[in-house]
PDB file of N, CA and C in Angstrom:
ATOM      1  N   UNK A   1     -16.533  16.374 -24.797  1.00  0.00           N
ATOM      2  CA  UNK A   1     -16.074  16.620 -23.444  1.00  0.00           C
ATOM      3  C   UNK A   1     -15.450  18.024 -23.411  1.00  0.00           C
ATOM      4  N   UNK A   2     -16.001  18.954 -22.100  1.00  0.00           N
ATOM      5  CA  UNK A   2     -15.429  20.528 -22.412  1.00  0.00           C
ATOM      6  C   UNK A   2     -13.860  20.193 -21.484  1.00  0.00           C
ATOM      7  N   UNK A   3     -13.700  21.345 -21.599  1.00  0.00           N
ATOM      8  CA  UNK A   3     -11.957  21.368 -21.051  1.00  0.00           C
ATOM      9  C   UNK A   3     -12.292  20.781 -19.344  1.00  0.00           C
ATOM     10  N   UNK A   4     -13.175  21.791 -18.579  1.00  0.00           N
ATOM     11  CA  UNK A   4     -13.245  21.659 -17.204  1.00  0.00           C
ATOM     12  C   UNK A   4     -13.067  19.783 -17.049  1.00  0.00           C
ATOM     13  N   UNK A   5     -14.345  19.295 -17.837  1.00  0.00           N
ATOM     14  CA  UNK A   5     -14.414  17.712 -17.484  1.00  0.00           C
ATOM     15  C   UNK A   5     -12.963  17.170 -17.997  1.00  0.00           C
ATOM     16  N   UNK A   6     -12.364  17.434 -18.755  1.00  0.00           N
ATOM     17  CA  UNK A   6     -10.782  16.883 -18.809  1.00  0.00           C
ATOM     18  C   UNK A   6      -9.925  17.914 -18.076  1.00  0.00           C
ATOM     19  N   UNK A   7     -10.196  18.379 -17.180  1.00  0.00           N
ATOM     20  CA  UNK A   7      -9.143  19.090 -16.272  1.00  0.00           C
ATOM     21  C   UNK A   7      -9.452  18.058 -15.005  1.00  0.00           C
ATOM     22  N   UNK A   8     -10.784  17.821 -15.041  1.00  0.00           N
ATOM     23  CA  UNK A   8     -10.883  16.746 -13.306  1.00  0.00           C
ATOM     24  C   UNK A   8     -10.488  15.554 -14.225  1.00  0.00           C
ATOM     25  N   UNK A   9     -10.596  14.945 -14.467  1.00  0.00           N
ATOM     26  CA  UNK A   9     -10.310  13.962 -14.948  1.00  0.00           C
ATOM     27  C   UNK A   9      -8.381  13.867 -15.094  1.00  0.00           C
ATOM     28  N   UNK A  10      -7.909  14.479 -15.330  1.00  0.00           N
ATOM     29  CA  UNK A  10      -6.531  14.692 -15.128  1.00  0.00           C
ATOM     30  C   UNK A  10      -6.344  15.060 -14.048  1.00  0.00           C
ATOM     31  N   UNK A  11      -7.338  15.192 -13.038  1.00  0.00           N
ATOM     32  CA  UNK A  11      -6.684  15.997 -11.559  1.00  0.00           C
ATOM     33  C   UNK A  11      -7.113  14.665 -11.157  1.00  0.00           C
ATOM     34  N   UNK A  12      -8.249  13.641 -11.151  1.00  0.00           N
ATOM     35  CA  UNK A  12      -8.524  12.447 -10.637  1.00  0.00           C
ATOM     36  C   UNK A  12      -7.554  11.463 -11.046  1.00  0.00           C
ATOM     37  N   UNK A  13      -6.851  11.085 -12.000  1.00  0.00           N
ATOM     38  CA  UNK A  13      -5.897  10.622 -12.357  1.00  0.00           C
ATOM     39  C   UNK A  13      -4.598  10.713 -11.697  1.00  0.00           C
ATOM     40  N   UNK A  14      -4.369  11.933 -11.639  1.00  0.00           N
ATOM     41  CA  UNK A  14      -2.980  12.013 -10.752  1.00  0.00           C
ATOM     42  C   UNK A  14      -2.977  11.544  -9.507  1.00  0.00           C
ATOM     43  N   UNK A  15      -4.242  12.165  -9.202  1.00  0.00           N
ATOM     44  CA  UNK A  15      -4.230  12.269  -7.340  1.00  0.00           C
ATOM     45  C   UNK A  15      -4.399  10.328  -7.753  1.00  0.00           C
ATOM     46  N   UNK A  16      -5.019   9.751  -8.298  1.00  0.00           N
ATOM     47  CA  UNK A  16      -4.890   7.911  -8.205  1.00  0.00           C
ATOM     48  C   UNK A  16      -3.504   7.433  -8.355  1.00  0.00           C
ATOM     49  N   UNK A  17      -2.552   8.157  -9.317  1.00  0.00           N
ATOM     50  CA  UNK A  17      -1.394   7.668  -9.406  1.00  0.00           C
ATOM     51  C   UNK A  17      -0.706   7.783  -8.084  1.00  0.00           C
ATOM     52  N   UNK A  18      -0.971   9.355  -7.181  1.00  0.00           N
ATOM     53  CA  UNK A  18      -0.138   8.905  -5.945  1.00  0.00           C
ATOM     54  C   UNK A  18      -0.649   8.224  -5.378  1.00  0.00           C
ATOM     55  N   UNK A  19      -1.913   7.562  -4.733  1.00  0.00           N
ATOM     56  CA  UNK A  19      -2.278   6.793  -4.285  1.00  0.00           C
ATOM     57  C   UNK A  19      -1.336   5.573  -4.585  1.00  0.00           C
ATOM     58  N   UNK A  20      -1.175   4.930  -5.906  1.00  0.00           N
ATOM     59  CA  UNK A  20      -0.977   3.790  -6.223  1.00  0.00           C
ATOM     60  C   UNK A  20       0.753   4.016  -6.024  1.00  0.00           C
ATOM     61  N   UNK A  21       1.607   4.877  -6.003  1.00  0.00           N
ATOM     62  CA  UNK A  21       2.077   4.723  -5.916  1.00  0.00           C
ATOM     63  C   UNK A  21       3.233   5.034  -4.163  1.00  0.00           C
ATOM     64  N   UNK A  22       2.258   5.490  -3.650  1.00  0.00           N
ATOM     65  CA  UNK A  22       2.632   5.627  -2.432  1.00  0.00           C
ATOM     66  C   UNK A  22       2.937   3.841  -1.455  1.00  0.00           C
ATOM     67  N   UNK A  23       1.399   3.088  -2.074  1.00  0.00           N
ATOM     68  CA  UNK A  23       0.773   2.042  -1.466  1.00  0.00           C
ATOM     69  C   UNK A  23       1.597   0.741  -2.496  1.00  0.00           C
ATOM     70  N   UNK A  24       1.898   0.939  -3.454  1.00  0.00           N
ATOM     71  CA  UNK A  24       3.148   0.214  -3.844  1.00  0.00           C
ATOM     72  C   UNK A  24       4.543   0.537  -3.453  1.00  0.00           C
ATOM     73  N   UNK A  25       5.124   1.544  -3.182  1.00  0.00           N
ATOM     74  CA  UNK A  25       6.336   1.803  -2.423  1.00  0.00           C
ATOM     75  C   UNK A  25       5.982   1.093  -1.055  1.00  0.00           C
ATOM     76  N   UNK A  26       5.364   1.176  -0.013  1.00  0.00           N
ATOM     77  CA  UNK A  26       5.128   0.504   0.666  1.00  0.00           C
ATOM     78  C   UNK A  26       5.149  -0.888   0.650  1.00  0.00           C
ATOM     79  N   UNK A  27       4.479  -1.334   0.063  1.00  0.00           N
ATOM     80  CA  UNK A  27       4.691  -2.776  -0.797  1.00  0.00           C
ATOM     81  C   UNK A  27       6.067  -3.564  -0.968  1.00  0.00           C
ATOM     82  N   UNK A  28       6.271  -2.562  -1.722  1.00  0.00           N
ATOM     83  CA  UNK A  28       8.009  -3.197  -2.113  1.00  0.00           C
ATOM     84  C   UNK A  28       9.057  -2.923  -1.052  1.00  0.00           C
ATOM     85  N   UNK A  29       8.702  -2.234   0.192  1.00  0.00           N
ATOM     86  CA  UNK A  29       9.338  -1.830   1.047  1.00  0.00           C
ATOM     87  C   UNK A  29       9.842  -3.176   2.273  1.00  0.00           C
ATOM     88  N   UNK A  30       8.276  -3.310   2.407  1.00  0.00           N
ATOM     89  CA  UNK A  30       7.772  -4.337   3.456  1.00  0.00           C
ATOM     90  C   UNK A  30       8.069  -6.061   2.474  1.00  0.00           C
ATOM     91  N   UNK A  31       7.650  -5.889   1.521  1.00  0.00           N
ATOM     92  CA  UNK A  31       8.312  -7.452   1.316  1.00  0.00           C
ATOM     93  C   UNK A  31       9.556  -7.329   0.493  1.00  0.00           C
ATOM     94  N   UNK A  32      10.465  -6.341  -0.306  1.00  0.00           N
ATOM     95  CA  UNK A  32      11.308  -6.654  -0.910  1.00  0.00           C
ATOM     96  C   UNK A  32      12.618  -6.528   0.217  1.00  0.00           C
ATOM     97  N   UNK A  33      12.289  -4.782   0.769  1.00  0.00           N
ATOM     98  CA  UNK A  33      13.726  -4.694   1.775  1.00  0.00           C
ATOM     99  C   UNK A  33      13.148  -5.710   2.879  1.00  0.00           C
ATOM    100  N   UNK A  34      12.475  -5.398   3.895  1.00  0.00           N
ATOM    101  CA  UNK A  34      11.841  -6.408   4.730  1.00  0.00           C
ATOM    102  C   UNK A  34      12.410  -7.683   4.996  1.00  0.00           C
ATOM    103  N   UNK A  35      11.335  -8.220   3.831  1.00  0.00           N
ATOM    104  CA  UNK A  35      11.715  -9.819   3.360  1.00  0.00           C
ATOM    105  C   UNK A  35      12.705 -10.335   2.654  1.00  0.00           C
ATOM    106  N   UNK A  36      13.539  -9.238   2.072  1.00  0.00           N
ATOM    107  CA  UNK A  36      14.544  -9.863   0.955  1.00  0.00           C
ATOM    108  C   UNK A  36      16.081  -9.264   2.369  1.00  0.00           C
ATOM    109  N   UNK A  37      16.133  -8.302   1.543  1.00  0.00           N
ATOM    110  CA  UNK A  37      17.664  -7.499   1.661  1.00  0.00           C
ATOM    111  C   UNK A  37      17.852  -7.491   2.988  1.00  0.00           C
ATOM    112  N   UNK A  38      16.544  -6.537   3.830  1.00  0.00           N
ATOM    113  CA  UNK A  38      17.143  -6.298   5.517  1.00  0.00           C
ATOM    114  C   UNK A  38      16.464  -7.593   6.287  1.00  0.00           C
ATOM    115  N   UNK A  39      16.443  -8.951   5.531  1.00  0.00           N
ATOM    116  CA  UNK A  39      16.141  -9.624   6.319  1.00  0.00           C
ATOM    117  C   UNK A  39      17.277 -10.343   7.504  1.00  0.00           C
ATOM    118  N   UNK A  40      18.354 -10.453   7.130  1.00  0.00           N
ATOM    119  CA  UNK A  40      19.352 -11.026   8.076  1.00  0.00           C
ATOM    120  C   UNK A  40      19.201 -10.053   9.074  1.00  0.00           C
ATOM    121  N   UNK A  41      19.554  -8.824   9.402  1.00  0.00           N
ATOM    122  CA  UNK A  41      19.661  -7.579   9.900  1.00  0.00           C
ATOM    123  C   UNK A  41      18.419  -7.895  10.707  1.00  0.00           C
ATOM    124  N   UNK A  42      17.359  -7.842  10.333  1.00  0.00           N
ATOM    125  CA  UNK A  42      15.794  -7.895  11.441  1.00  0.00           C
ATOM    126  C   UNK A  42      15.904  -9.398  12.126  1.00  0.00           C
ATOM    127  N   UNK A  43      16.617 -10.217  11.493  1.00  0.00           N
ATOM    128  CA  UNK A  43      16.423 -11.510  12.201  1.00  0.00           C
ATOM    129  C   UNK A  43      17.402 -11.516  13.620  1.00  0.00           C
ATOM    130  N   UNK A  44      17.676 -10.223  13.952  1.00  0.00           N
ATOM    131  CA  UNK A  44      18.196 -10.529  15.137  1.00  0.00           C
ATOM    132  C   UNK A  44      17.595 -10.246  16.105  1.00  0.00           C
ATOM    133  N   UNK A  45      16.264  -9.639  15.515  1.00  0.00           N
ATOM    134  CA  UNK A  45      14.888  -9.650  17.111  1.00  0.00           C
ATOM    135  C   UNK A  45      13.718 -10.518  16.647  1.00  0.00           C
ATOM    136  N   UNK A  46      13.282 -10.669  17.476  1.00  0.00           N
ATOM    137  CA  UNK A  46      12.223 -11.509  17.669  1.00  0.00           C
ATOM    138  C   UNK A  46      10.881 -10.924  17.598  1.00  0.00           C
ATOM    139  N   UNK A  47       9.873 -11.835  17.047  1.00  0.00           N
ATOM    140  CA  UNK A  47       8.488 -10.916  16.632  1.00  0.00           C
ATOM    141  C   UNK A  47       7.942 -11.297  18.160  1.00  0.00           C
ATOM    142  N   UNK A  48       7.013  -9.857  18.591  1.00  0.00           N
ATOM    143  CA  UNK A  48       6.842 -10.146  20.199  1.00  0.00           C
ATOM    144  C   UNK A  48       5.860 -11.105  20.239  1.00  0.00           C
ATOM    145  N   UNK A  49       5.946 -11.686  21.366  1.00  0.00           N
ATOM    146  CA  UNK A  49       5.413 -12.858  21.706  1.00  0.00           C
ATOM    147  C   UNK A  49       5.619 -14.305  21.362  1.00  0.00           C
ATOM    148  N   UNK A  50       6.424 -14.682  20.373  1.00  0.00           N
ATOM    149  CA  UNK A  50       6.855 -15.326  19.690  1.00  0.00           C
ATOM    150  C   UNK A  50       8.325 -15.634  19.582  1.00  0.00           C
ATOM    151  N   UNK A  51       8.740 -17.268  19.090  1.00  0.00           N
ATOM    152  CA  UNK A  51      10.515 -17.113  19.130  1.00  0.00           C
ATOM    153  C   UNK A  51      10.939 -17.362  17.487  1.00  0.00           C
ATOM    154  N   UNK A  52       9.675 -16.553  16.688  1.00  0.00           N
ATOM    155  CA  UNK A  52      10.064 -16.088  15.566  1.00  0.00           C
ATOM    156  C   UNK A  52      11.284 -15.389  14.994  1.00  0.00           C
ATOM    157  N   UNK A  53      12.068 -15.404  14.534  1.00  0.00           N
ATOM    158  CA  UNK A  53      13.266 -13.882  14.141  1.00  0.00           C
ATOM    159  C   UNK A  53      12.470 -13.052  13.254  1.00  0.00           C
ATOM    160  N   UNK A  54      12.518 -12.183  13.227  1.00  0.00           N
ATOM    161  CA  UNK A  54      11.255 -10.844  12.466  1.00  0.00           C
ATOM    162  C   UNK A  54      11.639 -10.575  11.224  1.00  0.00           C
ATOM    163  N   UNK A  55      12.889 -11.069  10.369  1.00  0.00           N
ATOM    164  CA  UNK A  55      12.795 -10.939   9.244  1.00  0.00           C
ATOM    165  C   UNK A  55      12.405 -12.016   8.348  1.00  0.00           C
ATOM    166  N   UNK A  56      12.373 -13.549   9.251  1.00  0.00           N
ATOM    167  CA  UNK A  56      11.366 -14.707   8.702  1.00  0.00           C
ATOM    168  C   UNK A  56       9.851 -14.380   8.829  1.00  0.00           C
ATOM    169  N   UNK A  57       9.965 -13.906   9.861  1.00  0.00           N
ATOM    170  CA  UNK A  57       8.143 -13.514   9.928  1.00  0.00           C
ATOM    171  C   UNK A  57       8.001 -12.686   8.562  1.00  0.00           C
ATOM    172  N   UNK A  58       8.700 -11.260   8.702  1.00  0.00           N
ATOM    173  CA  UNK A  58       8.630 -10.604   7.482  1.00  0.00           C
ATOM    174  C   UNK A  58       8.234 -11.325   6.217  1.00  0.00           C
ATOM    175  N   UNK A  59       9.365 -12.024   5.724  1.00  0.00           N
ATOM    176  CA  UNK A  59       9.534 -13.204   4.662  1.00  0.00           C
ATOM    177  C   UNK A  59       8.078 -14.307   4.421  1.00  0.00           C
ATOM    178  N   UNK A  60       7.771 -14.641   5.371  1.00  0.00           N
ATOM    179  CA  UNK A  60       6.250 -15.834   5.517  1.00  0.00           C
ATOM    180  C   UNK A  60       5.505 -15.578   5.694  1.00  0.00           C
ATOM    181  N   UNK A  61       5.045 -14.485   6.403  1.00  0.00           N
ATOM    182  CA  UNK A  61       3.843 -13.835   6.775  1.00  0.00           C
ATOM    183  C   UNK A  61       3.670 -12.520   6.841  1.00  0.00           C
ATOM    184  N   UNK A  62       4.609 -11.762   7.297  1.00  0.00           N
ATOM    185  CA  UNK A  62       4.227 -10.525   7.356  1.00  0.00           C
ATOM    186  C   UNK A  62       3.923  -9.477   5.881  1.00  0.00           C
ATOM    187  N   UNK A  63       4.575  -9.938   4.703  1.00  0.00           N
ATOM    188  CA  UNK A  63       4.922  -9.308   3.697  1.00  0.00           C
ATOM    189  C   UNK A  63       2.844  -9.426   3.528  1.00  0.00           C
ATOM    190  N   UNK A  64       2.531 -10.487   3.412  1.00  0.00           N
ATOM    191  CA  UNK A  64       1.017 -10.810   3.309  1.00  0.00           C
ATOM    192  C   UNK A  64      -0.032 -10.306   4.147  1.00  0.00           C
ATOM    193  N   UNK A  65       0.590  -9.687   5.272  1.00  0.00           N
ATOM    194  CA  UNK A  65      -0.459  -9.014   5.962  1.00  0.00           C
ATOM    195  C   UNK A  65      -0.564  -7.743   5.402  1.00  0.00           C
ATOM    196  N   UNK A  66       0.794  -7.350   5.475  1.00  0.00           N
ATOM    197  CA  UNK A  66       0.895  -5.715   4.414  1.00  0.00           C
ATOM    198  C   UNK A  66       0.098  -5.887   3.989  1.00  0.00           C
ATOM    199  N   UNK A  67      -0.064  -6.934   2.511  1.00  0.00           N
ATOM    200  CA  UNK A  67      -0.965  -6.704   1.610  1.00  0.00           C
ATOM    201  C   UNK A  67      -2.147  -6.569   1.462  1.00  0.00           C
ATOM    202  N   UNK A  68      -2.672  -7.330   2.622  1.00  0.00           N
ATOM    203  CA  UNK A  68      -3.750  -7.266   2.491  1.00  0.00           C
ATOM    204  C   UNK A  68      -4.352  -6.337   3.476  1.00  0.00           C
ATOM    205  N   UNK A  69      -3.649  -5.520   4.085  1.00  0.00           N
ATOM    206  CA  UNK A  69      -3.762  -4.353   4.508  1.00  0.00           C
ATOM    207  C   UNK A  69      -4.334  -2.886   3.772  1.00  0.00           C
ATOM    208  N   UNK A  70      -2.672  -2.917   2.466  1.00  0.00           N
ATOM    209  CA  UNK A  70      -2.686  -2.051   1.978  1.00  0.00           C
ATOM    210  C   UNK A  70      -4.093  -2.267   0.770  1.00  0.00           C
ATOM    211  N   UNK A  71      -4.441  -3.501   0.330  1.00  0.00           N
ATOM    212  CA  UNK A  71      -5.786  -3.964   0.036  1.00  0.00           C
ATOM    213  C   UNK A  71      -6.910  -2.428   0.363  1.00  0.00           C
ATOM    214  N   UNK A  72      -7.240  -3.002   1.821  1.00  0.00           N
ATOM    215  CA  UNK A  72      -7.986  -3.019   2.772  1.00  0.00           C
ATOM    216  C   UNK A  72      -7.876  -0.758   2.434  1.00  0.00           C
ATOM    217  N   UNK A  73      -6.695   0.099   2.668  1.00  0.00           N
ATOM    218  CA  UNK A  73      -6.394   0.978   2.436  1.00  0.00           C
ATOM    219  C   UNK A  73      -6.695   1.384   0.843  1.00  0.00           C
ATOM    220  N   UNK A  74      -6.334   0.433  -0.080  1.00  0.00           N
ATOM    221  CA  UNK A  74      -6.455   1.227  -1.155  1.00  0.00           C
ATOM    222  C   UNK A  74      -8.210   1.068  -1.430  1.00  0.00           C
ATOM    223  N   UNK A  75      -8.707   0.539  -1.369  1.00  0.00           N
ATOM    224  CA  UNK A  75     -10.297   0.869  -1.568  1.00  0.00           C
ATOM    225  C   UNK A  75     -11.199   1.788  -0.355  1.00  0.00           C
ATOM    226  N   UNK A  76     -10.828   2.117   1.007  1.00  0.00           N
ATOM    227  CA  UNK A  76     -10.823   3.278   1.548  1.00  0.00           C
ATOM    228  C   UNK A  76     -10.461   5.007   0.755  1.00  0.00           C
ATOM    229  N   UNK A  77      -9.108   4.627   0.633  1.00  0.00           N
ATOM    230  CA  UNK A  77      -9.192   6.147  -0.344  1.00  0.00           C
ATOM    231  C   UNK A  77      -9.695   6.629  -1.304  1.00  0.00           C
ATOM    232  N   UNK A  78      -9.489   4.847  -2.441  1.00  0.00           N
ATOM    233  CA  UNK A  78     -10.282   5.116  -3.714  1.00  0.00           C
ATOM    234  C   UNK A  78     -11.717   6.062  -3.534  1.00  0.00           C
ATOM    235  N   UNK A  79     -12.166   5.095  -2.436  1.00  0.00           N
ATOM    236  CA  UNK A  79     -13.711   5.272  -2.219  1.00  0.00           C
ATOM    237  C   UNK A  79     -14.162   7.000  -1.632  1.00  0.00           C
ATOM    238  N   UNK A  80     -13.114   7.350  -0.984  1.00  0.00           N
ATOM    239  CA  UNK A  80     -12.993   8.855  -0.749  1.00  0.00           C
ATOM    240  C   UNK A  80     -12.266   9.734  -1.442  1.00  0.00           C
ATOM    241  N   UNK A  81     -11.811   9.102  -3.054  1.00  0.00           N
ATOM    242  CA  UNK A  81     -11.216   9.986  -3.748  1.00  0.00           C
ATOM    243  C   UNK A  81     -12.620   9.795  -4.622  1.00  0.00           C
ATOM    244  N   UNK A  82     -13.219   8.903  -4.997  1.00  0.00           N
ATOM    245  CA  UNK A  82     -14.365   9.344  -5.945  1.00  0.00           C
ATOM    246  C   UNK A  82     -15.879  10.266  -5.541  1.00  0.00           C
ATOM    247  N   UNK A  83     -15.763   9.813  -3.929  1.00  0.00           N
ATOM    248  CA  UNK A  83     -16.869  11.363  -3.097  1.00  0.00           C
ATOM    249  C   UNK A  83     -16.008  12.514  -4.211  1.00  0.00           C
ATOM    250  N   UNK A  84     -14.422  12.711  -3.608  1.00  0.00           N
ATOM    251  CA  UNK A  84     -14.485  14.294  -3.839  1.00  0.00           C
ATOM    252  C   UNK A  84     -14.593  14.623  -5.382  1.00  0.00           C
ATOM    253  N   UNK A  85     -14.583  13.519  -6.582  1.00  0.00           N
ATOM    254  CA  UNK A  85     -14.524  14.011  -7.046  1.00  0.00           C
ATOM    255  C   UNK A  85     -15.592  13.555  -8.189  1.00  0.00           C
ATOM    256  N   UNK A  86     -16.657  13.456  -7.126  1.00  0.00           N
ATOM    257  CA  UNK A  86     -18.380  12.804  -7.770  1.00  0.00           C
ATOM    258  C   UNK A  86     -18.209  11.750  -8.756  1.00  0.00           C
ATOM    259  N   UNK A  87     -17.294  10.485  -8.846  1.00  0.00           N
ATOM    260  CA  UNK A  87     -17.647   9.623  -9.811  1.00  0.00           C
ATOM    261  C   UNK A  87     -17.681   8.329  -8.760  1.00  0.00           C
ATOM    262  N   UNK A  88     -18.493   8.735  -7.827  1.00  0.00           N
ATOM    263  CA  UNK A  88     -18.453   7.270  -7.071  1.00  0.00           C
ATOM    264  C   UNK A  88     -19.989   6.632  -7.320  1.00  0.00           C
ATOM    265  N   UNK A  89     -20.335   5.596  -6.849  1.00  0.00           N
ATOM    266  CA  UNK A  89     -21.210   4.348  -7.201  1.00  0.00           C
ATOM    267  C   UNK A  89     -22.876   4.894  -6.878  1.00  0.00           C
ATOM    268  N   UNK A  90     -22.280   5.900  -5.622  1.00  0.00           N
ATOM    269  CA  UNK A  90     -23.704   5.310  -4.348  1.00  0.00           C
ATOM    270  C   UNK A  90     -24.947   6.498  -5.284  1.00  0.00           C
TER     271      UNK A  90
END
């Protein structure tokens, strides 16, 4: 392997680590503060439409939509971080 191919390869690497770690801060955002810590605090509004309190929603459901959101997001970028940097499938 010449230097260039381990220079992308360390530039594809990083740029995945922020990915992963942007979309896990998020993560731990939405269900730990969310659902854990600022849940009393959010439970004093209501999820609209609903006579939910929004930090139970948080807590039961919402932490799970994140996820499978941020799911849904992390194979979008992946998939446009390996275009730019030609190791994708197609």
């Amino acid at each position: 392997m010449n230097r260039e191919e381990q220079e992308q390869r360390r530039k594809y690497w990083e740029a995945n680590k922020r990915i992963l770690v942007a979309l896990l801060s998020i993560w731990f955002l939405v269900s730990y503060g969310f659902g854990i810590i600022g849940a009393d605090w959010l439970n004093q509004f209501q999820l609209p439409g609903t006579q939910f309190p929004l930090g139970f929603w948080f807590a039961q459901q919402g932490s799970i939509y994140v996820f499978v959101v941020l799911i849904v997001a992390y194979v979008y970028l992946m998939d446009r971080l390996d275009r730019r940097f030609d190791v994708d499938e197609q």
